[in-house]
C-alpha atoms as a PDB file:
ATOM      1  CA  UNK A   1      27.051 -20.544 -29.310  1.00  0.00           C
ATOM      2  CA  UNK A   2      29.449 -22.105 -26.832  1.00  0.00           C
ATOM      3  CA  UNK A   3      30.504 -19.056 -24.691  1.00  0.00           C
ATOM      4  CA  UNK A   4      26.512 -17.982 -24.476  1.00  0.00           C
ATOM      5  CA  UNK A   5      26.074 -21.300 -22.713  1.00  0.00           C
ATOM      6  CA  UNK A   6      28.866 -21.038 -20.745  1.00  0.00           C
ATOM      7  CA  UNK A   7      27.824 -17.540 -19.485  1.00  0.00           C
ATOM      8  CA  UNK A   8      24.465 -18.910 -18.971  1.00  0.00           C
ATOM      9  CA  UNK A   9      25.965 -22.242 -16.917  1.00  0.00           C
ATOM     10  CA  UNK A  10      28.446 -18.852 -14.907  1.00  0.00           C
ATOM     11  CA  UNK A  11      25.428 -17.020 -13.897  1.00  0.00           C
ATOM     12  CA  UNK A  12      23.023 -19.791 -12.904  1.00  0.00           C
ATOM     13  CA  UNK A  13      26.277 -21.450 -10.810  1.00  0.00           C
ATOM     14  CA  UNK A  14      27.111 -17.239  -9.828  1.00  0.00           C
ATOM     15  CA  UNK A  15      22.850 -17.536  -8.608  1.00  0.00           C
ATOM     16  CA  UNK A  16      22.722 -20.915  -5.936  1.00  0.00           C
ATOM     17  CA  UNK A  17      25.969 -19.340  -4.309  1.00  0.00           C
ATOM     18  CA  UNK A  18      24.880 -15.958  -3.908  1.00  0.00           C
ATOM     19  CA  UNK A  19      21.281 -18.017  -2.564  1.00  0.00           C
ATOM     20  CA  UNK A  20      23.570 -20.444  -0.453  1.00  0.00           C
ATOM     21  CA  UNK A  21      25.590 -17.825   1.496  1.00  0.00           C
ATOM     22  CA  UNK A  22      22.494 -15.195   1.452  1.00  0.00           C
ATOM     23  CA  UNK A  23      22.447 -15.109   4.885  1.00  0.00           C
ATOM     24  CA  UNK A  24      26.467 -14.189   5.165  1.00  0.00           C
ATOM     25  CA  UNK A  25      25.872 -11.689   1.740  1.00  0.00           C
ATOM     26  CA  UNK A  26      25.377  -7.896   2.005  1.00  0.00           C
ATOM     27  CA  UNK A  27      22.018  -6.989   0.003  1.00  0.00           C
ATOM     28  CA  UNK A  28      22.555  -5.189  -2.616  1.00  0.00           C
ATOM     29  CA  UNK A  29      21.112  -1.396  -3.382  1.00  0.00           C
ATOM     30  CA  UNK A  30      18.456  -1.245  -5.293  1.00  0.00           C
ATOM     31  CA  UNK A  31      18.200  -4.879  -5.300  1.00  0.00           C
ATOM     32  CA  UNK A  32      15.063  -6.424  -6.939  1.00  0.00           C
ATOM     33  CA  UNK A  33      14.139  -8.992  -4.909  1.00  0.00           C
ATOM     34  CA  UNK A  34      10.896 -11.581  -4.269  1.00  0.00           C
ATOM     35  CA  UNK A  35       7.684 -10.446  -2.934  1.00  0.00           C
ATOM     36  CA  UNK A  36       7.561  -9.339   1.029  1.00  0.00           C
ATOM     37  CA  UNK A  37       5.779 -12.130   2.907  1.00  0.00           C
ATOM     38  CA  UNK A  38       7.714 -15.022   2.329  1.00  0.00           C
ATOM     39  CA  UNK A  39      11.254 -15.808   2.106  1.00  0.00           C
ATOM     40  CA  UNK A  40      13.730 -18.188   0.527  1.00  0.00           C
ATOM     41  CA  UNK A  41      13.742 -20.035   3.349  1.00  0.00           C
ATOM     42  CA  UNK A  42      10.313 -20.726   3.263  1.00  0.00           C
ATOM     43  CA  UNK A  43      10.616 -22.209  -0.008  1.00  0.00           C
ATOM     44  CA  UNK A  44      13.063 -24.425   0.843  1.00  0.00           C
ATOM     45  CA  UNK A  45      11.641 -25.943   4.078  1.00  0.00           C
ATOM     46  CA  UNK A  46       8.520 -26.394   1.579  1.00  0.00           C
ATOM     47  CA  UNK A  47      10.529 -27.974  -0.868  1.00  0.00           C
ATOM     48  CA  UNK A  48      12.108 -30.681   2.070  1.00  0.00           C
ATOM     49  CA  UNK A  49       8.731 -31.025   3.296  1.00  0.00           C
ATOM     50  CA  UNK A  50       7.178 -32.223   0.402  1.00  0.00           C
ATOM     51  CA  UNK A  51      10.213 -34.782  -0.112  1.00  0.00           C
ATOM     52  CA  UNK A  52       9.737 -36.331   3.148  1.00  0.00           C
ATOM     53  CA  UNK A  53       6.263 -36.795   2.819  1.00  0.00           C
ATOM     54  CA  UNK A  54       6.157 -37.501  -1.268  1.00  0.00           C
ATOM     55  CA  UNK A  55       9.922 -38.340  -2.203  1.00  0.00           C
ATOM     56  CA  UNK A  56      12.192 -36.595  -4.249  1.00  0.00           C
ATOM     57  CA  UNK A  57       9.986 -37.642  -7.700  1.00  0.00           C
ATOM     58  CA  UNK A  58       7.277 -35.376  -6.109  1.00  0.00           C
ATOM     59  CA  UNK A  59       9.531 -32.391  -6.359  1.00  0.00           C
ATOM     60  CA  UNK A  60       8.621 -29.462  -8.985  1.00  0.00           C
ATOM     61  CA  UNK A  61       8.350 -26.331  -8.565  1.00  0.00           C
ATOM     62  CA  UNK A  62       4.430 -26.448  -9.241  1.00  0.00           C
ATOM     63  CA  UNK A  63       4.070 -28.652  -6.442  1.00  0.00           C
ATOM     64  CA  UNK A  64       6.286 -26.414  -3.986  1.00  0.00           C
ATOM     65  CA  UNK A  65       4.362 -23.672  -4.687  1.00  0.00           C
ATOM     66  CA  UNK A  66       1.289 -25.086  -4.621  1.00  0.00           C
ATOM     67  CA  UNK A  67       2.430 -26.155  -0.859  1.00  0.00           C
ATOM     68  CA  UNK A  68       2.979 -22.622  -0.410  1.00  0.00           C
ATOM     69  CA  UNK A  69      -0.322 -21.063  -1.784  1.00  0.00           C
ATOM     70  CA  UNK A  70       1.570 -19.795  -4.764  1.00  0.00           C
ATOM     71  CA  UNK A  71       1.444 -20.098  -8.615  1.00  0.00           C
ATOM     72  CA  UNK A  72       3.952 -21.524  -9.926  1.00  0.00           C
ATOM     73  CA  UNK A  73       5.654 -19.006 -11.900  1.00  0.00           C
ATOM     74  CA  UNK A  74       5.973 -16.818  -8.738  1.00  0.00           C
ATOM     75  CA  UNK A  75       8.014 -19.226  -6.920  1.00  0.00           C
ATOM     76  CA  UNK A  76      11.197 -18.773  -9.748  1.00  0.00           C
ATOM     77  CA  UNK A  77      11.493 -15.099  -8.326  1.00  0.00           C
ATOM     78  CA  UNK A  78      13.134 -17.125  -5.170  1.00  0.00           C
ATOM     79  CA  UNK A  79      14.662 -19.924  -6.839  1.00  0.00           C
ATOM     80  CA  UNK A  80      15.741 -20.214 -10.581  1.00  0.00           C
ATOM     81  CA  UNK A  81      15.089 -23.856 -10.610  1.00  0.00           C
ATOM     82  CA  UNK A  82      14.304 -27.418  -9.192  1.00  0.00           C
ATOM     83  CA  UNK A  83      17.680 -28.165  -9.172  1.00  0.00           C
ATOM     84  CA  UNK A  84      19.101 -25.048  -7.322  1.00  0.00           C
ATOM     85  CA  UNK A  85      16.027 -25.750  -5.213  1.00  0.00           C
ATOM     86  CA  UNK A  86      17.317 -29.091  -4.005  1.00  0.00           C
ATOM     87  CA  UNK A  87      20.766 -27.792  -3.386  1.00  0.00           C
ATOM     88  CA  UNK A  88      19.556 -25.183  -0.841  1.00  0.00           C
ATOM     89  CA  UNK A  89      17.694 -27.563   0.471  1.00  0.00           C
ATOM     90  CA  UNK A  90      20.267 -30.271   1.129  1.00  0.00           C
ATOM     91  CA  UNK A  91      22.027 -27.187   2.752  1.00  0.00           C
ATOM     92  CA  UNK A  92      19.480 -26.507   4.705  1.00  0.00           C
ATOM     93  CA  UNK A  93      19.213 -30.096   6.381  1.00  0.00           C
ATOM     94  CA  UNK A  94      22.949 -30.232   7.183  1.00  0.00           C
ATOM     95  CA  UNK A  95      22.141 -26.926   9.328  1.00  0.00           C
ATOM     96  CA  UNK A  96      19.935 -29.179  11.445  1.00  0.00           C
ATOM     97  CA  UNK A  97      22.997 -31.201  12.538  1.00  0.00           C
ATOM     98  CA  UNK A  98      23.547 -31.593  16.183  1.00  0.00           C
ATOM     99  CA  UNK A  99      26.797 -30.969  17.749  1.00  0.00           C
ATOM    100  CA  UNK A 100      29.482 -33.529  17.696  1.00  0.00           C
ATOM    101  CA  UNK A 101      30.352 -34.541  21.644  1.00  0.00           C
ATOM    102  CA  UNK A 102      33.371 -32.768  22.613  1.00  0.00           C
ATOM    103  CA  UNK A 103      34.287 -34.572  26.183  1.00  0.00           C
ATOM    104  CA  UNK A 104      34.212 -37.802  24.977  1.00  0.00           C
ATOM    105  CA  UNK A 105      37.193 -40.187  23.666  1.00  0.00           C
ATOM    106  CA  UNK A 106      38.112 -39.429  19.533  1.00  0.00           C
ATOM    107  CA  UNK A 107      36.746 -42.926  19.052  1.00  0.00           C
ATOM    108  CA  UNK A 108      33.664 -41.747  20.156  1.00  0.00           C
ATOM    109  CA  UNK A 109      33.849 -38.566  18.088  1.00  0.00           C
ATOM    110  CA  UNK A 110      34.112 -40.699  14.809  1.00  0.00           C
ATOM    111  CA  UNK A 111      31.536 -43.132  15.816  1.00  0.00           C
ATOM    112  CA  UNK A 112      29.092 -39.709  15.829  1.00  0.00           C
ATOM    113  CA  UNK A 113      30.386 -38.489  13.083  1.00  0.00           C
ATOM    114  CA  UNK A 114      28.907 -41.535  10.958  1.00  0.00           C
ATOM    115  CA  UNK A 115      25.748 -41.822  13.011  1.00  0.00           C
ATOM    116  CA  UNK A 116      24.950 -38.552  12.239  1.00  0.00           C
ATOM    117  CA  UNK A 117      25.449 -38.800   8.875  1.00  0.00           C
ATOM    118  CA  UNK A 118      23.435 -42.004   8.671  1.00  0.00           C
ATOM    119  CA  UNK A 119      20.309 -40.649  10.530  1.00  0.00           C
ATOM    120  CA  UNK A 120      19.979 -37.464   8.639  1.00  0.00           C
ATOM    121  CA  UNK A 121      20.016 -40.202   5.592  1.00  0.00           C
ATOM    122  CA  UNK A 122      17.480 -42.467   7.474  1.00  0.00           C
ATOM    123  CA  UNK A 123      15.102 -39.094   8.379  1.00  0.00           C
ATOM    124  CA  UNK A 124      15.335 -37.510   4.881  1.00  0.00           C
ATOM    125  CA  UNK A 125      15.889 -40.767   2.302  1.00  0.00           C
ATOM    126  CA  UNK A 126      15.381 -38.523  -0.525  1.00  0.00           C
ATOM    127  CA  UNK A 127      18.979 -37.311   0.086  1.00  0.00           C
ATOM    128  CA  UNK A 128      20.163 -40.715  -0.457  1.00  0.00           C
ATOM    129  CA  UNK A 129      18.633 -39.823  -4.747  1.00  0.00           C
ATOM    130  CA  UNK A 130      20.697 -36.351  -4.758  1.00  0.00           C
ATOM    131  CA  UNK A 131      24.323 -36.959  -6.495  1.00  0.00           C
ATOM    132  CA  UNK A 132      27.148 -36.098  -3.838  1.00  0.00           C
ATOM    133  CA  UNK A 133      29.333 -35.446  -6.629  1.00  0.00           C
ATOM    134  CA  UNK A 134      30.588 -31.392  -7.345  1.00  0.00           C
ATOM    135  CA  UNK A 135      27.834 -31.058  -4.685  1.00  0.00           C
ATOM    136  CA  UNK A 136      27.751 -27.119  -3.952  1.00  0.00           C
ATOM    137  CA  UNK A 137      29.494 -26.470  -0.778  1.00  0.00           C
ATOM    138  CA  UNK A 138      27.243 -24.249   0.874  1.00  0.00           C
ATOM    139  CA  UNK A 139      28.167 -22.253   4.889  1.00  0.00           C
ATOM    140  CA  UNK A 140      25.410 -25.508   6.473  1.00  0.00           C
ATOM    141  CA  UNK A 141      27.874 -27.888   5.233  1.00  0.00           C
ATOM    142  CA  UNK A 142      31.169 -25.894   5.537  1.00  0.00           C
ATOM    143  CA  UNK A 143      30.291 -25.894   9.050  1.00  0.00           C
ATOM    144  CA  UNK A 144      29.817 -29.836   8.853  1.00  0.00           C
ATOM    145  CA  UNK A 145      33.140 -30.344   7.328  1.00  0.00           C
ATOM    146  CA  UNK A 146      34.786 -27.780   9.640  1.00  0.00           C
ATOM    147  CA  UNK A 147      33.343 -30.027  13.240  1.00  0.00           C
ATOM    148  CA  UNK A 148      34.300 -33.111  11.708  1.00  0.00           C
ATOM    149  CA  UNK A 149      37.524 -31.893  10.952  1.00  0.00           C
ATOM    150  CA  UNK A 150      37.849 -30.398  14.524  1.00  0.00           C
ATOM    151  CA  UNK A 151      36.562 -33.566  15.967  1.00  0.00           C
ATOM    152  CA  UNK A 152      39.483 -35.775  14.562  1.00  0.00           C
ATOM    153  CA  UNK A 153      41.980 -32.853  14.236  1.00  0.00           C
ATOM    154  CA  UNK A 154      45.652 -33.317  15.860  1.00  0.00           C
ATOM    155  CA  UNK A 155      45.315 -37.338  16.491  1.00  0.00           C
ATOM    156  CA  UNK A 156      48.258 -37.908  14.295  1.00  0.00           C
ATOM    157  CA  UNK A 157      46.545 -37.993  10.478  1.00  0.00           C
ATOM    158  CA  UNK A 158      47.921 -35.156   7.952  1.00  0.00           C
ATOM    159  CA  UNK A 159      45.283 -33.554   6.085  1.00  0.00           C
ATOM    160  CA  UNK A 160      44.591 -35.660   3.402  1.00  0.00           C
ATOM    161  CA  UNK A 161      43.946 -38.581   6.169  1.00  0.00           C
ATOM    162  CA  UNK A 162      41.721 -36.353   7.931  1.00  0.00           C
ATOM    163  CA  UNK A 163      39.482 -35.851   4.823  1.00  0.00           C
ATOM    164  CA  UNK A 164      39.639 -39.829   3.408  1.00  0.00           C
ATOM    165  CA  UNK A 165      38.986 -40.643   6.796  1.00  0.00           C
ATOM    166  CA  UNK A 166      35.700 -38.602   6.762  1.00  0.00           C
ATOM    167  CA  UNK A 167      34.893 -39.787   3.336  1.00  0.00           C
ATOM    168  CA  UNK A 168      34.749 -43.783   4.554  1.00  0.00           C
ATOM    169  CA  UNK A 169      32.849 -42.470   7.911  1.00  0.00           C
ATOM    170  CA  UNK A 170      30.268 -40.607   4.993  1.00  0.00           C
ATOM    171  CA  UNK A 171      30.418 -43.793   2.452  1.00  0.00           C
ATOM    172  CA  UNK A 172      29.734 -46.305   5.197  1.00  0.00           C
ATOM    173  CA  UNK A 173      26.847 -44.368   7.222  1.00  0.00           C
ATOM    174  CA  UNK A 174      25.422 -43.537   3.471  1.00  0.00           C
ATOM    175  CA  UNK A 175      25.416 -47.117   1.999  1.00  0.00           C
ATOM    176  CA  UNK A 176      24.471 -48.666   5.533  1.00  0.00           C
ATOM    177  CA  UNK A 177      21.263 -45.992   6.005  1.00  0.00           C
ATOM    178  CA  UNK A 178      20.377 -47.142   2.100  1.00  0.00           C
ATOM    179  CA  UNK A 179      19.574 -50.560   3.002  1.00  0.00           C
ATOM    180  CA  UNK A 180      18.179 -49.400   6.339  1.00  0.00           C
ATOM    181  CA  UNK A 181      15.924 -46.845   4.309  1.00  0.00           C
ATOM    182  CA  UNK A 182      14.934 -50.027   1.889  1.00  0.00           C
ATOM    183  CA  UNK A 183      14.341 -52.388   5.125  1.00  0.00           C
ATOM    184  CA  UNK A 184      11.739 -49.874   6.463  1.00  0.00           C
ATOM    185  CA  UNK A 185      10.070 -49.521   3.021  1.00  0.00           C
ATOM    186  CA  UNK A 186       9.735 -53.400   2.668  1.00  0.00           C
ATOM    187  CA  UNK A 187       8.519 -53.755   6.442  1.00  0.00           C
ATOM    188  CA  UNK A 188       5.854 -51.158   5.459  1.00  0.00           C
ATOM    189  CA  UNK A 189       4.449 -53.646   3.236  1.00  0.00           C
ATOM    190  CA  UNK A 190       4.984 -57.063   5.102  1.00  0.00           C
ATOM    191  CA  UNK A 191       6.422 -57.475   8.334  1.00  0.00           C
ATOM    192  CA  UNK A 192      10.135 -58.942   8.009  1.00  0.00           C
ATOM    193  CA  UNK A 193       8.712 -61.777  10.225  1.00  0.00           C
ATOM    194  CA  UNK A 194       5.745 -62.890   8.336  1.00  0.00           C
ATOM    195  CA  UNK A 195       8.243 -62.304   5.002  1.00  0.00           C
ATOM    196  CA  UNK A 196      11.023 -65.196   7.014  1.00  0.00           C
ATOM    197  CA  UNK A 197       7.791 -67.556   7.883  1.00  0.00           C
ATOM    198  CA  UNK A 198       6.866 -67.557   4.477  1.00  0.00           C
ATOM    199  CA  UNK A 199      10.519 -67.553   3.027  1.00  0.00           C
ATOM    200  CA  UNK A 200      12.168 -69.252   4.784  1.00  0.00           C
ATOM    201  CA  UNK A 201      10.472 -72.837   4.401  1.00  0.00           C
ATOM    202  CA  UNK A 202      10.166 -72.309   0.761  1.00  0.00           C
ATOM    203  CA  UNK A 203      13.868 -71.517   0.514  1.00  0.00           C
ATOM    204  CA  UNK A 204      14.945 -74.680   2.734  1.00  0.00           C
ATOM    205  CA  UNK A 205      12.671 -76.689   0.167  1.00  0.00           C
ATOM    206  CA  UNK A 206      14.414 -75.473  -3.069  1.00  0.00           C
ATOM    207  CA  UNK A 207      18.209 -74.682  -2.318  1.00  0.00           C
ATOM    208  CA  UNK A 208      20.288 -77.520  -2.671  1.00  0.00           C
ATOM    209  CA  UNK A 209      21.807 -77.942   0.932  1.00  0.00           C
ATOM    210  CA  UNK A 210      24.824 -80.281  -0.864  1.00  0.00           C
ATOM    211  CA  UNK A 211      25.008 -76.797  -2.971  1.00  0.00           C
ATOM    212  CA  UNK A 212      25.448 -74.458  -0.881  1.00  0.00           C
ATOM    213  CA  UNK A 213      26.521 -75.842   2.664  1.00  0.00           C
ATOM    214  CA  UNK A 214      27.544 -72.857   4.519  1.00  0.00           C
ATOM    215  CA  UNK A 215      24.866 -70.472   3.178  1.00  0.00           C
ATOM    216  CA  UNK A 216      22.332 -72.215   3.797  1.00  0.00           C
ATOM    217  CA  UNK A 217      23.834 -72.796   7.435  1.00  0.00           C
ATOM    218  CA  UNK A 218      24.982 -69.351   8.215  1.00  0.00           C
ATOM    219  CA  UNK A 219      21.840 -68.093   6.203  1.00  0.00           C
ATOM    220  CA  UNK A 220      18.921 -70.172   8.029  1.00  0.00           C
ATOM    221  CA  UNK A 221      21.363 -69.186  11.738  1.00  0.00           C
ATOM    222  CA  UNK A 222      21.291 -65.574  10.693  1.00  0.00           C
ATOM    223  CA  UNK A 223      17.316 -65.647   9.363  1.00  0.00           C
ATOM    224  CA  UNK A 224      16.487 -67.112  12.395  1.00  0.00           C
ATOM    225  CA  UNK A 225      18.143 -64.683  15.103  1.00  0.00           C
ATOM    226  CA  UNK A 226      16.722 -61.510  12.844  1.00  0.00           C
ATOM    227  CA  UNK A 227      13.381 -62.841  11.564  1.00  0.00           C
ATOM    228  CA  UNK A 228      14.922 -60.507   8.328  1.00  0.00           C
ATOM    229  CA  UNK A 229      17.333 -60.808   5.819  1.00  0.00           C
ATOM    230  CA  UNK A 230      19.510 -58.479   7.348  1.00  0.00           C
ATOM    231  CA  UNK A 231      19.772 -56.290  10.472  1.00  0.00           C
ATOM    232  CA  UNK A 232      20.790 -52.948   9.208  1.00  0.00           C
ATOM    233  CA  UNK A 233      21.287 -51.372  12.417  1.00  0.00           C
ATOM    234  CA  UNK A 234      23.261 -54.087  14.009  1.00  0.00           C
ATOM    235  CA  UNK A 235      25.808 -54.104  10.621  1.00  0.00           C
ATOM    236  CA  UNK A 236      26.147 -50.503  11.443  1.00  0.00           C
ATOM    237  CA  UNK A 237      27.061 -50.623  15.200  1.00  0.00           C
ATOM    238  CA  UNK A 238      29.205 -53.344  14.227  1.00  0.00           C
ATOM    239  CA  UNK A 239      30.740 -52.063  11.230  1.00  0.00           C
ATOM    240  CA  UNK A 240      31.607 -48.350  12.491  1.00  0.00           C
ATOM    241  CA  UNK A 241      33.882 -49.686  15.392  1.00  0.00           C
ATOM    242  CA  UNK A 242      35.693 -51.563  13.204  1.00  0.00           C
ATOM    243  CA  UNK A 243      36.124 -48.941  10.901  1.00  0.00           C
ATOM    244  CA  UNK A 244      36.608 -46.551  13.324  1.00  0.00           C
ATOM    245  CA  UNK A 245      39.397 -48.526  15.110  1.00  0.00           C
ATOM    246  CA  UNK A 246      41.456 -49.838  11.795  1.00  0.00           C
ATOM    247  CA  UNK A 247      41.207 -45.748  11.008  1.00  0.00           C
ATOM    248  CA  UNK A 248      42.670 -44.856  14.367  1.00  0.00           C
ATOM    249  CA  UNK A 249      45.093 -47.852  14.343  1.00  0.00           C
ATOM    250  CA  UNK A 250      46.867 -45.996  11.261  1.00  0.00           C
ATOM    251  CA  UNK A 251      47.621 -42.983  13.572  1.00  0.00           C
END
């Protein structure tokens, strides 16, 4: 029946915030609660563990237990599920975050904002696989969104500026520490220079120059200087001062 499920989808949405704000929750009496010994948060720097070592596809609940010494039907008296699993722990990595300079120019201040963003990305890349979207606000990233406001707060945006402008900073660093994340995995394999030396020759031999003129001059100029197909870290540098600046030039 509809209003069983949506009871069911209440009390399982009523369960990750009462595990999100735990620490800020009074206990209640009589509470039952998991076994002495170990503690939510254990689970859940298990859980990011095992994704930074295995990926995100290596996530189940057997295998976080198993990381713990558990079985696996013991670790649901902590957390009800993979997925409320992955949102305490994408919680739990924003309360790693560092804290955004104070004494420095706002320019600077939104220049960290995004490089924070994008090296959280770049140390965790199974983050980059977990959907942003009605993404459970829990107090780890409260406290995110309440620096970055702070860090940008009374430079002349209204409110709604303050948040878009937070959203680009997020959208850039994110899609920028994607192809950063994909660079390292293909360098793992083959070095981006042996990839060029190989590449590179065979392209010049089958592309039409007459084709494609200023490809395959801007493209053999820009192969050349990275020994890569890209530089992900220089389109970053490069790309959050502009952003940065057209964002401040609206203020």
């Amino acid at each position: 029946m509809p209003g069983d499920e949506d009871e069911k989808s209440t009390a399982q949405a009523t369960r990750i915030l009462e595990l999100l704000w735990r620490h800020a929750l009074p206990s209640k009496p009589g509470a039952r609660g998991p076994k002495p010994g170990l503690a939510v948060d254990d689970v859940v720097a298990a859980g990011i563990t095992l994704a930074d070592r295995d990926g995100i596809d290596k996530l189940t609940i057997r295998a976080v237990a198993a990381e713990l010494g558990l079985r696996a039907m013991s670790l649901y008296t902590y957390v009800p599920s993979k997925d409320a699993l992955i949102v305490l722990m994408v919680d739990a990595v924003a309360a790693t975050d560092t804290p955004i300079p104070t004494g420095v120019a706002v320019r600077e201040r939104m220049i960290a904002i995004a490089t924070q963003l994008r090296t959280e990305l770049i140390e965790h890349p199974w983050l980059l696989e977990v959907s942003p979207w009605r993404q459970v606000l829990g107090p780890a990233r409260m406290r995110r969104y309440e620096r970055q406001l702070s860090a940008i707060d009374g430079i002349g945006l209204s409110d709604l500026a303050m948040d878009r402008a937070i959203a680009v900073l997020t959208d850039f660093a994110t899609g920028n520490a994607r192809l950063a994340v994909a660079a390292a995995g293909a360098a793992a394999q083959l070095s981006d220079a042996d990839w060029w030396e190989v590449n590179g020759p065979l392209l010049a031999q089958v592309m039409p120059a007459d084709e494609f003129p200023l490809a395959g001059r801007v493209g053999t100029t820009v192969g050349e200087h990275y020994q890569a197909p890209a530089d992900p870290d220089g389109a970053f540098h490069y790309g959050v001062a502009i952003l940065v600046d057209g964002i401040l030039g609206e203020t």
